[in-house]
C-alpha atoms as a PDB file:
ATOM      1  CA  UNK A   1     -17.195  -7.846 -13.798  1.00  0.00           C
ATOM      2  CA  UNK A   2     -15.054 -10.035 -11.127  1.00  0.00           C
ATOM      3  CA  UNK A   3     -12.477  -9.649  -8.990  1.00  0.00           C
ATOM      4  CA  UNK A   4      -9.293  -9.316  -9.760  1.00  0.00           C
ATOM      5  CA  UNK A   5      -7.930 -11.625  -6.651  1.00  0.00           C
ATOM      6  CA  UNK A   6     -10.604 -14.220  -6.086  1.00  0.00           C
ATOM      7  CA  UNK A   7     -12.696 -13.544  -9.516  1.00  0.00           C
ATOM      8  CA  UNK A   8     -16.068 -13.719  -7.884  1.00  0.00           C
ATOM      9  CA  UNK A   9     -18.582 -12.457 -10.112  1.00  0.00           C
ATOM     10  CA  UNK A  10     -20.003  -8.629  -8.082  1.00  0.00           C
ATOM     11  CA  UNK A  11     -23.220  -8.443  -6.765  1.00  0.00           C
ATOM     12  CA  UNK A  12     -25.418  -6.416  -5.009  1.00  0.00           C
ATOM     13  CA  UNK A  13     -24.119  -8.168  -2.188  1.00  0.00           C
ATOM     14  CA  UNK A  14     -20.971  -8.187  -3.338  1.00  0.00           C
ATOM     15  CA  UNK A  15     -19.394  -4.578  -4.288  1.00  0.00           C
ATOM     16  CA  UNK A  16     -16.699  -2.930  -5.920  1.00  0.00           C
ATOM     17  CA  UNK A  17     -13.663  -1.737  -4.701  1.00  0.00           C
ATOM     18  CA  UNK A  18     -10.633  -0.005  -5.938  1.00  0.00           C
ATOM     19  CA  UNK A  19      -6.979  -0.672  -4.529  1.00  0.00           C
ATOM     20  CA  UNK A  20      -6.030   2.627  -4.238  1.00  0.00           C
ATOM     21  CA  UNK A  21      -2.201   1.222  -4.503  1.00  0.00           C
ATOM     22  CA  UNK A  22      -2.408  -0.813  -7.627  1.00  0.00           C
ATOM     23  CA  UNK A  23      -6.256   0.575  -8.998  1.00  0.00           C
ATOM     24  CA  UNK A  24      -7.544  -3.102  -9.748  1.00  0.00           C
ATOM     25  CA  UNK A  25     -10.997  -3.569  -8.655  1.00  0.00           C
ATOM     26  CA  UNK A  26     -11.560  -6.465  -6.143  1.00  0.00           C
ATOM     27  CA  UNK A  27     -14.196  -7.248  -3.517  1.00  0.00           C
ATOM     28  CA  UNK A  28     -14.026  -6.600   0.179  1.00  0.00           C
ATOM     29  CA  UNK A  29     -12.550  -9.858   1.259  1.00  0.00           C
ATOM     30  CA  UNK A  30      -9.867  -9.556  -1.258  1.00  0.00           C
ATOM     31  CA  UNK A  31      -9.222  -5.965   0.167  1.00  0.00           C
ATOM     32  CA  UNK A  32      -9.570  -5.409   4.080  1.00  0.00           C
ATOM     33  CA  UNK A  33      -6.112  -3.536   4.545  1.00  0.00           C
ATOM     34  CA  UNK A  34      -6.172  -0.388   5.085  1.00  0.00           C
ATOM     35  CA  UNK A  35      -2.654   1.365   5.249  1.00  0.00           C
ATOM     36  CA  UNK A  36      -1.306   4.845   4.728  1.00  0.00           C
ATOM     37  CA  UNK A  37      -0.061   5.734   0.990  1.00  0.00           C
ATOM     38  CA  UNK A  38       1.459   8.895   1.482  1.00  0.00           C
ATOM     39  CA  UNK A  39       4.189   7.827  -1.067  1.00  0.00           C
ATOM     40  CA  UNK A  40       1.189   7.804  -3.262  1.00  0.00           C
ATOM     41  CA  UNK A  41      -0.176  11.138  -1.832  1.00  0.00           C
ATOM     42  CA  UNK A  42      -2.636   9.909   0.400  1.00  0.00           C
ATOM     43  CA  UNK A  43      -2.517  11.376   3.527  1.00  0.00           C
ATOM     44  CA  UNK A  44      -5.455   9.200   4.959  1.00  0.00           C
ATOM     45  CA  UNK A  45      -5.712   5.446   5.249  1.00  0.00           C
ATOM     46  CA  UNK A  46      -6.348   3.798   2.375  1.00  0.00           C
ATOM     47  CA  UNK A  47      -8.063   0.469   0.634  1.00  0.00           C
ATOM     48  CA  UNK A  48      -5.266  -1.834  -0.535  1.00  0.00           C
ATOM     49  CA  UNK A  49      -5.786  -5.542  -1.928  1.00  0.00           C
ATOM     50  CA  UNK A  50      -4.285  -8.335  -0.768  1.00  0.00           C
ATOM     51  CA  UNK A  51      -1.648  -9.052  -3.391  1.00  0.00           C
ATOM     52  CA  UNK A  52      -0.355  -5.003  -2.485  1.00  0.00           C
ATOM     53  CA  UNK A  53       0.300  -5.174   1.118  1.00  0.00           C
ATOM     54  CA  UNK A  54       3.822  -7.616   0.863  1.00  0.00           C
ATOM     55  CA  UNK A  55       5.157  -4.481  -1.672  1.00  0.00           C
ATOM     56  CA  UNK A  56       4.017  -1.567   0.140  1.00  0.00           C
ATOM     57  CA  UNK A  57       5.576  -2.849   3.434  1.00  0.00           C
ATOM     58  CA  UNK A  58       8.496  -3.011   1.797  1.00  0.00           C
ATOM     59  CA  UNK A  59       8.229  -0.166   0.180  1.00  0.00           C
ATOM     60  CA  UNK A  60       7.616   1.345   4.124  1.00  0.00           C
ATOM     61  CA  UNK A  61      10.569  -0.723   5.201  1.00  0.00           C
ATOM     62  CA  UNK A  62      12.792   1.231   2.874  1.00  0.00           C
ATOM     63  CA  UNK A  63      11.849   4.514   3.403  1.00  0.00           C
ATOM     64  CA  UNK A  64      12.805   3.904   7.650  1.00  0.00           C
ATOM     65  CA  UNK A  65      16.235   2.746   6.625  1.00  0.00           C
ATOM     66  CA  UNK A  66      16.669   5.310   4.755  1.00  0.00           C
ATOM     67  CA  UNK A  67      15.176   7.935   7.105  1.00  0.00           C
ATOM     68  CA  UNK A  68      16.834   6.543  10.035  1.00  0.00           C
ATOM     69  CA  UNK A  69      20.353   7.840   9.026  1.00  0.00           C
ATOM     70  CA  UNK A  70      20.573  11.065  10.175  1.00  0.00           C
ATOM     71  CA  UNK A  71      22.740  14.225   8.811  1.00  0.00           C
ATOM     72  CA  UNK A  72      24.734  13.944  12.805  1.00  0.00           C
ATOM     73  CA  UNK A  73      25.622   9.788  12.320  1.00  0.00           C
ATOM     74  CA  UNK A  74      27.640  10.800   8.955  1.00  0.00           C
ATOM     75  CA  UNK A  75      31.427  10.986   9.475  1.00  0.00           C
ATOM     76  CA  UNK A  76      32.614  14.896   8.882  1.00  0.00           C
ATOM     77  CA  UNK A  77      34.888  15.480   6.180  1.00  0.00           C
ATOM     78  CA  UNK A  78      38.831  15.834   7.338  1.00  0.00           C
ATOM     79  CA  UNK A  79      39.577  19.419   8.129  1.00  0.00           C
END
């Protein structure tokens, strides 16, 4: 088996990981972010591979805009 990112054969040397975003397997180079996931349910920081980290920062980016309005900034309805 390779990697998915760099497709270097695995080794002994060499091991398997899982992106725990996407669930390809790639090597440790290809995979030394660690990030939370908890729109994925992970709670603690997790594995994610290189090609992952430009969507889940969006992904992150998203969720603040849309947690930074706040019930009080909404105009009140007319009386």
């Amino acid at each position: 088996t390779n990697c998915y990112i760099c497709k270097s054969p695995f080794t002994l040397l060499r091991r398997k990981h899982h992106c725990r975003a996407c669930g390809q397997i790639v090597c440790q180079s290809c995979s030394p972010n660690m990030l939370p996931l908890t729109h994925l349910g992970y709670l603690d920081l997790q594995r994610v591979c290189d090609h992952c980290v430009p969507f889940i920062s969006t992904v992150k980016k998203k969720k603040r805009i849309h947690s930074d309005t706040s019930v009080f900034e909404r105009p009140s309805a007319p009386i």
